[in-house]
N, C-alpha and C. Protein backbone atom coordinates (compact mmCIF):
# COMPACT_ATOMS: atom_id res chain seq x y z
N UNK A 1 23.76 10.32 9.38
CA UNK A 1 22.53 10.88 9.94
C UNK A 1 22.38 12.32 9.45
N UNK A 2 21.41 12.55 8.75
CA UNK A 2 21.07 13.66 8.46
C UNK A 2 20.75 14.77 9.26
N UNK A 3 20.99 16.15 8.55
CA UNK A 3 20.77 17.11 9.92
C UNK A 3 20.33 17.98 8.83
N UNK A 4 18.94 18.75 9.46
CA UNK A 4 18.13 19.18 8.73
C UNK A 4 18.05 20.53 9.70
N UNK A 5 17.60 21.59 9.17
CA UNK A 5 17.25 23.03 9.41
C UNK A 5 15.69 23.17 8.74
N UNK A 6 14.87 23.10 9.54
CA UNK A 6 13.64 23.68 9.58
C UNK A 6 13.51 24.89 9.66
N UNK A 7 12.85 25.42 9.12
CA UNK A 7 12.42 27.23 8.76
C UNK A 7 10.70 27.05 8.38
N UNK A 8 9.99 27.70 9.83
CA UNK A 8 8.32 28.24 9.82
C UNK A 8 8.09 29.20 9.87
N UNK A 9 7.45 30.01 8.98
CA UNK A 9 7.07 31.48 8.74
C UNK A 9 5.67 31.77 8.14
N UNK A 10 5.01 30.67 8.71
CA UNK A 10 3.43 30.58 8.06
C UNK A 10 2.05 32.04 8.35
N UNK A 11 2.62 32.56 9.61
CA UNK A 11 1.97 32.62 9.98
C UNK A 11 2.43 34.36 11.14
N UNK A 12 2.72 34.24 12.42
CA UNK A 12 2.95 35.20 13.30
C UNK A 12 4.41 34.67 13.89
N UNK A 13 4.52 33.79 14.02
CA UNK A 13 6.19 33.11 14.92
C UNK A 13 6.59 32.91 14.32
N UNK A 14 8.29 33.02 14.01
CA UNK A 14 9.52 33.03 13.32
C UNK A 14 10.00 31.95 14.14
N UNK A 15 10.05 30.49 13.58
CA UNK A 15 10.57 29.38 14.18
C UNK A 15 11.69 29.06 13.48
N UNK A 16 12.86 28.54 13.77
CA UNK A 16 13.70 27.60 13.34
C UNK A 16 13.76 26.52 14.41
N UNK A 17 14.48 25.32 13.81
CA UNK A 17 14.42 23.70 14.41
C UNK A 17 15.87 22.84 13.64
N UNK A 18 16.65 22.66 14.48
CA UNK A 18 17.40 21.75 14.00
C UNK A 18 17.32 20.51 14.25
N UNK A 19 17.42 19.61 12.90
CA UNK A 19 16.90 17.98 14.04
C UNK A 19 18.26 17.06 13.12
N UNK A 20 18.34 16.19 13.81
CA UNK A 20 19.58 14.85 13.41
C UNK A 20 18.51 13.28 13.47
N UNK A 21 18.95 13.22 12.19
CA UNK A 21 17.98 11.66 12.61
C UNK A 21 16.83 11.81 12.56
N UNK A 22 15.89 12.53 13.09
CA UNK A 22 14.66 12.77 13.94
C UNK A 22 14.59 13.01 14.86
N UNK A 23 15.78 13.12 15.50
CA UNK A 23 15.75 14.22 17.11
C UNK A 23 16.01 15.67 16.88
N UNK A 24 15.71 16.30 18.05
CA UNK A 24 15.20 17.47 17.40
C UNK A 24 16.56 17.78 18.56
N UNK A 25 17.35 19.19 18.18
CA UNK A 25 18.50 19.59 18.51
C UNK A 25 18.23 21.07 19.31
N UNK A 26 17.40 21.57 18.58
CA UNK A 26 16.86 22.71 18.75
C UNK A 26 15.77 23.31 18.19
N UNK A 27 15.10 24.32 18.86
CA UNK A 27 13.74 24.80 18.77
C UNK A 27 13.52 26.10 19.17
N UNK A 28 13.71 27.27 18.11
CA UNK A 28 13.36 29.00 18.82
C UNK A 28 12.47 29.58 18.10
N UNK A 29 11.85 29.72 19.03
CA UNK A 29 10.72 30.61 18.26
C UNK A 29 10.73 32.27 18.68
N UNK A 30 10.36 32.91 17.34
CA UNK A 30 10.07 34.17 18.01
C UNK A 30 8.77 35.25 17.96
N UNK A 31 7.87 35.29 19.02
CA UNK A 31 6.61 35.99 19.28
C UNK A 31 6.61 37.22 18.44
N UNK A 32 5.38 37.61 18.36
CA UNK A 32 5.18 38.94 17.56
C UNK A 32 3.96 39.63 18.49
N UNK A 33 4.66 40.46 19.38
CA UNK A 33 3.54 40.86 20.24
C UNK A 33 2.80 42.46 19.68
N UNK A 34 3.33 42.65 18.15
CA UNK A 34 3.09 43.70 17.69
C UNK A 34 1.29 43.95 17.33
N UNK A 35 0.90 42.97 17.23
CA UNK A 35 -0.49 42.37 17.08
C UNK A 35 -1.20 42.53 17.77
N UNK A 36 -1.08 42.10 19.66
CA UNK A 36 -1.87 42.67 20.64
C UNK A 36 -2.48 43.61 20.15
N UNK A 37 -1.86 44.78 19.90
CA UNK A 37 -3.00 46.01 19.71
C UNK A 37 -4.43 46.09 18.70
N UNK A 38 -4.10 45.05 17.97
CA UNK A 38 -5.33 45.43 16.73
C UNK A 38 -6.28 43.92 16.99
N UNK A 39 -6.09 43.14 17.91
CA UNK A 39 -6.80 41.96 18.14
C UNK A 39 -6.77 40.59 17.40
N UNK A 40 -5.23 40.68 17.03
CA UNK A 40 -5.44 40.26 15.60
C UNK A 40 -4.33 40.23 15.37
N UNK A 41 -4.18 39.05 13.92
CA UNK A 41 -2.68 39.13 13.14
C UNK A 41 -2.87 40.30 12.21
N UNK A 42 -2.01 41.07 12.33
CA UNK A 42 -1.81 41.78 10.91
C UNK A 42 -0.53 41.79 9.90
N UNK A 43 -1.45 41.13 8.64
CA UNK A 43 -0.07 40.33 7.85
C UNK A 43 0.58 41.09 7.41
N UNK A 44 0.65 42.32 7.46
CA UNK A 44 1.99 43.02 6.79
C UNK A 44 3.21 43.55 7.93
N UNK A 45 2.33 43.72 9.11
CA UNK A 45 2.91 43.50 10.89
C UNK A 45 3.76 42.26 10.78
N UNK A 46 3.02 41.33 10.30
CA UNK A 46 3.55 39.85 10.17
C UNK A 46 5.18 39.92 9.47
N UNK A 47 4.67 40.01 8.61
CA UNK A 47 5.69 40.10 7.45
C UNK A 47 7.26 40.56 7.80
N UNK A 48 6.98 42.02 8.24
CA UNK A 48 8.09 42.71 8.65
C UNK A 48 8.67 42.20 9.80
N UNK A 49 7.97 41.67 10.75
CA UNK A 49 8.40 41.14 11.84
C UNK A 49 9.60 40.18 11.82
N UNK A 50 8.83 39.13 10.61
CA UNK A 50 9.90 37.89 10.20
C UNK A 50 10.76 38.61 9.20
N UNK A 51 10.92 39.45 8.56
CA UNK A 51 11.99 39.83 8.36
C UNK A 51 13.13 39.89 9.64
N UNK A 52 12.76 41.04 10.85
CA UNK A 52 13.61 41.30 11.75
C UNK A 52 14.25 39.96 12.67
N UNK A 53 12.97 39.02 12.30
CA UNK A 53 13.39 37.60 13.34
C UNK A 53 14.24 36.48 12.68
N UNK A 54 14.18 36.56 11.26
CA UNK A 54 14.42 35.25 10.74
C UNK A 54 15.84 34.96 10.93
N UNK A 55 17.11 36.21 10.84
CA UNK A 55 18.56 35.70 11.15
C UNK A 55 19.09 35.52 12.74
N UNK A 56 18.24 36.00 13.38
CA UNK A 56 18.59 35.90 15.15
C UNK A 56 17.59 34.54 15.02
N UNK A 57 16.88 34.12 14.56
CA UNK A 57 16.26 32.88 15.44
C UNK A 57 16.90 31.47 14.63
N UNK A 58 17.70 32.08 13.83
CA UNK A 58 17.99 30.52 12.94
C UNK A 58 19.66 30.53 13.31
N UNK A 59 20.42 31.62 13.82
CA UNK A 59 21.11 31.47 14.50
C UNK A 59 21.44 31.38 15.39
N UNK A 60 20.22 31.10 16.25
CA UNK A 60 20.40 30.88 17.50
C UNK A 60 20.11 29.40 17.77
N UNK A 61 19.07 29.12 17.05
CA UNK A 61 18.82 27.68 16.33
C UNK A 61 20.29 26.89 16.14
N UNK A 62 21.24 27.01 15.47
CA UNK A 62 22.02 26.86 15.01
C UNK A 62 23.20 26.57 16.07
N UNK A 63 23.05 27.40 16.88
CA UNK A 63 24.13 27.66 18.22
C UNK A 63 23.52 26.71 19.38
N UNK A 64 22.19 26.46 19.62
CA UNK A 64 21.78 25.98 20.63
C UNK A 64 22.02 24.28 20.07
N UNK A 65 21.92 23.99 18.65
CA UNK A 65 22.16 22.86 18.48
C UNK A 65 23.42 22.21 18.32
N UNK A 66 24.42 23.14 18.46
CA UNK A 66 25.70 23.06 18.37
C UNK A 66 26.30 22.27 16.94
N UNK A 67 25.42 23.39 16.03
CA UNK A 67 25.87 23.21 14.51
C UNK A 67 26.32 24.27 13.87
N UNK A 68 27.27 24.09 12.57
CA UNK A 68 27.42 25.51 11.82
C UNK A 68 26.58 25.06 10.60
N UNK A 69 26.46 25.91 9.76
CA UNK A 69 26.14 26.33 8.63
C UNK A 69 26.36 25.13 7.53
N UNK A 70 27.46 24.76 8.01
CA UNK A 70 28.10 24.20 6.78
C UNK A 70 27.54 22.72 7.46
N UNK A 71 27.47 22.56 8.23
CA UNK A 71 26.59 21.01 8.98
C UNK A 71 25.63 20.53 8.29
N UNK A 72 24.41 21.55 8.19
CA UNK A 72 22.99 21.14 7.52
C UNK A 72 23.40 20.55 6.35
N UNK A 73 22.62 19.32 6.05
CA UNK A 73 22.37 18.83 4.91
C UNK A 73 21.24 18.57 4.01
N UNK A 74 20.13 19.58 4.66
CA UNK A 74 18.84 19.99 4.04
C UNK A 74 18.33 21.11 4.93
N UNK A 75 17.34 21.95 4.33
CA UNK A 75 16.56 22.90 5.00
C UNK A 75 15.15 22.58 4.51
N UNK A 76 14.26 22.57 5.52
CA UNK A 76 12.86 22.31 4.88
C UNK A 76 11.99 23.52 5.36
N UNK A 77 11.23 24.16 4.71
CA UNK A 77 10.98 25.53 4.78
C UNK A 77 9.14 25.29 4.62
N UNK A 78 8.39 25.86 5.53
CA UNK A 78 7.13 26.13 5.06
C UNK A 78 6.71 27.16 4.41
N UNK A 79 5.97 26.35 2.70
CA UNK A 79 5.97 26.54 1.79
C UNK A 79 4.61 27.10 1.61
N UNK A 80 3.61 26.84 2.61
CA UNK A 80 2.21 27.28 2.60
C UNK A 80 1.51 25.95 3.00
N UNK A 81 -0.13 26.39 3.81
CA UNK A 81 -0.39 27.21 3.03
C UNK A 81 -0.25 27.99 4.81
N UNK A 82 -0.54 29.49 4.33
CA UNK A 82 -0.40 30.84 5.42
C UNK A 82 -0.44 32.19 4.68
N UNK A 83 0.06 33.07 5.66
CA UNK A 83 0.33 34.44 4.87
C UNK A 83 1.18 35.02 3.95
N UNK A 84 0.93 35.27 3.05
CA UNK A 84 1.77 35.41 1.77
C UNK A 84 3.13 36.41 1.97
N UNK A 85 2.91 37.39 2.64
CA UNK A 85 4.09 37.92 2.89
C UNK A 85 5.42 37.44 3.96
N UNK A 86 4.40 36.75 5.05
CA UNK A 86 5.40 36.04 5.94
C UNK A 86 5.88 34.83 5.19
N UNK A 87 5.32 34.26 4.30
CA UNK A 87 5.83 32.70 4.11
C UNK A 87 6.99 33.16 2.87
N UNK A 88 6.47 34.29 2.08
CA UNK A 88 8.07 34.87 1.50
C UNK A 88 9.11 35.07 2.07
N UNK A 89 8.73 35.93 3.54
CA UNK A 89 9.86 35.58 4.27
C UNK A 89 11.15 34.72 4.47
N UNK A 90 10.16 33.33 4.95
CA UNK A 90 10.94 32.21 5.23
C UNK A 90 11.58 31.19 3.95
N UNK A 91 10.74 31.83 2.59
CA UNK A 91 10.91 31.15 1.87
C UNK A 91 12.24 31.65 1.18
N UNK A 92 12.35 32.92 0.99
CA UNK A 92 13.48 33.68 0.54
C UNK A 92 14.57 33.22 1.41
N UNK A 93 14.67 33.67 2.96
CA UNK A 93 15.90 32.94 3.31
C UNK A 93 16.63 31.66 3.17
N UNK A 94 15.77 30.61 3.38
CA UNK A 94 15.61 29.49 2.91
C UNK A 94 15.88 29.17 1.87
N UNK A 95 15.90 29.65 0.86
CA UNK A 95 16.44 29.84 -0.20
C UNK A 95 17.89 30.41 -0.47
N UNK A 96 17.95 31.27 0.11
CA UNK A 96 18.90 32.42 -0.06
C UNK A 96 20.84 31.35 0.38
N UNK A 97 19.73 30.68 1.75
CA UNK A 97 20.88 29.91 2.85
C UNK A 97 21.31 28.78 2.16
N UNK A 98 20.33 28.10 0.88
CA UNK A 98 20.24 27.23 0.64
C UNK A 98 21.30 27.22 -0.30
N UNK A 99 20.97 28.54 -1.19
CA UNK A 99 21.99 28.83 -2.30
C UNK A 99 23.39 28.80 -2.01
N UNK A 100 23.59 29.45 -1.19
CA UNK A 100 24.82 30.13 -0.61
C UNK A 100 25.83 28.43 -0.03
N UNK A 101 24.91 27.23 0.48
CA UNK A 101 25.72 26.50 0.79
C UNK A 101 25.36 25.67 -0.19
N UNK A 102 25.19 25.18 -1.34
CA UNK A 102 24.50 24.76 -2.14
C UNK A 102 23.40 23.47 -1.29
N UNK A 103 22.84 23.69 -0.87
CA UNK A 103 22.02 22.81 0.30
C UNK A 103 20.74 22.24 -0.50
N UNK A 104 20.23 21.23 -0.23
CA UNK A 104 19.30 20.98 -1.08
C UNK A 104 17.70 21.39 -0.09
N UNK A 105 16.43 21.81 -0.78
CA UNK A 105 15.96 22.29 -0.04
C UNK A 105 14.24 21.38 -0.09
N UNK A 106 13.98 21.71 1.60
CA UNK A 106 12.01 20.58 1.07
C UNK A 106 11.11 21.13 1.20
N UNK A 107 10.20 21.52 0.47
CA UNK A 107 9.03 22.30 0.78
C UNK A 107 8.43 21.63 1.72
N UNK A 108 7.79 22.13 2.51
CA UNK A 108 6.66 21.42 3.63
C UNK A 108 5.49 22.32 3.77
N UNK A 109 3.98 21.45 3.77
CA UNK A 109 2.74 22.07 4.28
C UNK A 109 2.70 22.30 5.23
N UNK A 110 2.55 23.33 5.74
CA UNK A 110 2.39 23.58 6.84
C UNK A 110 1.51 23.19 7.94
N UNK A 111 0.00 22.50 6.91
CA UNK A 111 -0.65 21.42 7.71
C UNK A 111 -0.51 20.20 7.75
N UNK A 112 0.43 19.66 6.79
CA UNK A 112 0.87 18.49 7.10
C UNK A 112 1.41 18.04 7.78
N UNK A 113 2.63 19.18 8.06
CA UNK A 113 3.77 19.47 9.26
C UNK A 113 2.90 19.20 10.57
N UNK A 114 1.73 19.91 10.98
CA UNK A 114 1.32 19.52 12.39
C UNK A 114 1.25 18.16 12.56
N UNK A 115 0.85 17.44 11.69
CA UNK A 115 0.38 15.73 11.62
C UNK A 115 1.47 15.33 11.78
N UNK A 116 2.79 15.55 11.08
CA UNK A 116 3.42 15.20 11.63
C UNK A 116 4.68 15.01 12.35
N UNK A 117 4.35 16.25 12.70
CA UNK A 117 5.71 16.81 13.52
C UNK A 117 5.00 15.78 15.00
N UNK A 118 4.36 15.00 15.32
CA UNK A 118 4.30 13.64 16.25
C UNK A 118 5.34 12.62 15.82
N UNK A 119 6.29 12.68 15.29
CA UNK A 119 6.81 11.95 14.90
C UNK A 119 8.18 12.31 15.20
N UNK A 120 8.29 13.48 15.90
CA UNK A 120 9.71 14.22 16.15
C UNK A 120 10.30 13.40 16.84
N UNK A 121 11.45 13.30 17.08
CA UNK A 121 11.69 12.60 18.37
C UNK A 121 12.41 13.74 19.26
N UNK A 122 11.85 13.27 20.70
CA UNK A 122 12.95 14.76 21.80
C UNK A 122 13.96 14.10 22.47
N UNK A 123 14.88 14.38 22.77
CA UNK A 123 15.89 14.32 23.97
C UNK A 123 15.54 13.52 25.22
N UNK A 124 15.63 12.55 25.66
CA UNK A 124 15.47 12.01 27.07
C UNK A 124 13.81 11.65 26.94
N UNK A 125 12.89 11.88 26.04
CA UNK A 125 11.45 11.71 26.07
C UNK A 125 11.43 10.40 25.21
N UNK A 126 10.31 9.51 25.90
CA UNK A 126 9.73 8.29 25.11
C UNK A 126 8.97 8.57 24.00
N UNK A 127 9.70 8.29 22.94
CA UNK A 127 9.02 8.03 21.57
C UNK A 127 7.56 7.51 21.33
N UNK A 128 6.59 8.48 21.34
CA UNK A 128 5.56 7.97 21.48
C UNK A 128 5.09 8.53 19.82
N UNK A 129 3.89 7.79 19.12
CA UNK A 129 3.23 8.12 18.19
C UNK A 129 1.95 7.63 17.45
N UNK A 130 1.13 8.04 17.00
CA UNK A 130 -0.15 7.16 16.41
C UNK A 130 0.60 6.20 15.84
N UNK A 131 -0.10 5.13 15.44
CA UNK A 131 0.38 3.96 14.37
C UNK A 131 -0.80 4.20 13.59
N UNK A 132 -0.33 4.13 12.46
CA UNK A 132 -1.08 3.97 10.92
C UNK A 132 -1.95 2.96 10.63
N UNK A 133 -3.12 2.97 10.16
CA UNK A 133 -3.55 4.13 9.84
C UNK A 133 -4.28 4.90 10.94
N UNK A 134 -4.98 7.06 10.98
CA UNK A 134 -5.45 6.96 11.97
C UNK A 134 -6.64 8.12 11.50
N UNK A 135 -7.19 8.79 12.27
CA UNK A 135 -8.06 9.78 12.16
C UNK A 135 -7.62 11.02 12.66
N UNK A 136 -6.96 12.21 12.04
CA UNK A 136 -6.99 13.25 12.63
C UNK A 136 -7.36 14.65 12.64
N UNK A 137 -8.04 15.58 13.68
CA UNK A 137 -8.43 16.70 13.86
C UNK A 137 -7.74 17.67 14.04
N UNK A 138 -7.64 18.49 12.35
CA UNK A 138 -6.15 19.52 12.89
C UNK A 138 -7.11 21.26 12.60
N UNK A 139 -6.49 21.55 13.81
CA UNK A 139 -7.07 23.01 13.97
C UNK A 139 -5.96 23.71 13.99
N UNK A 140 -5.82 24.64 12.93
CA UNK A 140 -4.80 25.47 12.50
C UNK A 140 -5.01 27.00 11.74
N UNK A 141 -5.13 27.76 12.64
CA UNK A 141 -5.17 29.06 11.89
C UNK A 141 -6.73 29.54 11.18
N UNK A 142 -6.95 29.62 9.88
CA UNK A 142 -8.02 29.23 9.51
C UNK A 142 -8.35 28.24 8.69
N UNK A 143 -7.90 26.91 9.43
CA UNK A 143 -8.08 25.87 8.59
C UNK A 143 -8.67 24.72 10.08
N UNK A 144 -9.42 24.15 9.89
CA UNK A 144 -9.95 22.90 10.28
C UNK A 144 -10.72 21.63 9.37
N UNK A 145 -9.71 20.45 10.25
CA UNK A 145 -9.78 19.36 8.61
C UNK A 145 -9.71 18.31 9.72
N UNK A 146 -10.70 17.35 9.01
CA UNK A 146 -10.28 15.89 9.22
C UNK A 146 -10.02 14.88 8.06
N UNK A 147 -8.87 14.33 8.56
CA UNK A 147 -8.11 13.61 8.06
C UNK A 147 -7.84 12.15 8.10
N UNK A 148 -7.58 11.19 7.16
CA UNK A 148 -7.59 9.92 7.24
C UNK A 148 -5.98 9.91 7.22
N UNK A 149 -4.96 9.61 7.65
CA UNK A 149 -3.49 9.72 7.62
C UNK A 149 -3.16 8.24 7.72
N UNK A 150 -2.84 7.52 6.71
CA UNK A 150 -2.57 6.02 6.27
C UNK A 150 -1.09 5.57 6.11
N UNK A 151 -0.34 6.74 5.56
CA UNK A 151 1.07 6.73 5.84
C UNK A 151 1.93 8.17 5.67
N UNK A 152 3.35 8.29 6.19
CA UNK A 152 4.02 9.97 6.30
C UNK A 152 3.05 10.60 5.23
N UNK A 153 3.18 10.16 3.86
CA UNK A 153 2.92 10.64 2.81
C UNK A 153 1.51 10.65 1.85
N UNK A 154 0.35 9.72 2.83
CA UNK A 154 -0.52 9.27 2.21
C UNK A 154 -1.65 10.22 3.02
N UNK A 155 -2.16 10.82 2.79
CA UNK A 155 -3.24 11.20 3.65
C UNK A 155 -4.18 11.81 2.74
N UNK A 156 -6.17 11.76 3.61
CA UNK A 156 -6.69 11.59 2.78
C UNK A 156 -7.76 12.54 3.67
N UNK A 157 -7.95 13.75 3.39
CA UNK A 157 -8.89 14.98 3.88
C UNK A 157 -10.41 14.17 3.48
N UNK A 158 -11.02 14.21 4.66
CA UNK A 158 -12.07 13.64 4.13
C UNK A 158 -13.21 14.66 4.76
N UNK A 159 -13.33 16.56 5.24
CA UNK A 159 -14.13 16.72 5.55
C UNK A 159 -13.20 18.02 6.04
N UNK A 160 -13.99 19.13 5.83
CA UNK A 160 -12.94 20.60 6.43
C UNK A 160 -14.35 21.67 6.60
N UNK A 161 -13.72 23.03 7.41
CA UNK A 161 -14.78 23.95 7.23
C UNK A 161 -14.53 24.86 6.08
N UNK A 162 -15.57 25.26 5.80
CA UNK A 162 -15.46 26.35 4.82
C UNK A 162 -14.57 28.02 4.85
N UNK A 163 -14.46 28.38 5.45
CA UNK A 163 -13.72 29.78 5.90
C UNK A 163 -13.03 30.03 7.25
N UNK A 164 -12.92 28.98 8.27
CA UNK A 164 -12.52 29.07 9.34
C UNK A 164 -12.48 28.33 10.32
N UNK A 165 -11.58 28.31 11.26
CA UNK A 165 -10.70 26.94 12.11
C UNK A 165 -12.55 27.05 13.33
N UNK A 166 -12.80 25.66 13.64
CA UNK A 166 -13.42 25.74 14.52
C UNK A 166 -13.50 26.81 15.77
């Protein structure tokens, strides 16, 4: 059973996720309340932030799932799309962690990821999920899309806004 290290840095939260199988082991995220003040993300606010978050939240990740380092047998890292300086972030460590254990590594969309991170499985919770094929409405950041999703890997945008999430 595979055990995977998730790394999200798309955006304002510094997430890591450890999952086995498809259960998910662990889940930390970390807020960026540096933003409040300007009403708003500000991506270079962003940026630096996940610098300061990315080794406390993936080791804590790590600890809450009661794994080491040397456990993971993939890291899947969001690769875009988001803010260019935060997703270097996650992408550099991710990299960096990847190197260091020679780990093999998966890019992930970050809007694909919402579709289908329904598919997680949790702890003590009933496995619930669309069945294929289906229709879905993903509102994300500044992106809003509908989607025809036919299988994990098959999906088929059939309609989005132009500059911004509903």
């Amino acid at each position: 059973m595979p055990v995977i290290l998730g790394i999200e840095s798309s955006c304002d939260d510094t997430s890591a996720a450890v999952l086995k199988d498809g259960l998910i082991l662990s889940n930390v995220i970390a807020g960026q309340k540096v933003h409040e003040a300007y009403g708003g993300v500000v991506p270079e606010l962003a940026s630096r932030a996940h610098q300061q978050n990315i080794i406390p939240v993936v080791s804590e990740a790590l600890r809450q799932a009661g794994v080491r380092a040397a456990d993971i047998d993939a890291i899947a890292f969001t690769r875009g799309p988001g803010l260019l300086g935060s997703l270097l972030v996650g992408t550099s460590f991710a990299k960096g962690f990847a190197i260091a254990g020679n780990i093999p590594l998966i890019e992930v969309n970050h809007l694909q990821a919402h579709i289908l991170a329904n598919f997680i499985k949790e702890p003590g919770v009933e496995s619930r999920h669309p069945s294929f094929p289906f229709l879905t409405l993903l509102v994300s950041g500044g992106n809003s899309q509908l989607i025809v999703v036919r299988d994990y890997l098959d999906m088929e945008l059939i309609g989005q806004t132009i500059d911004d999430a509903a």
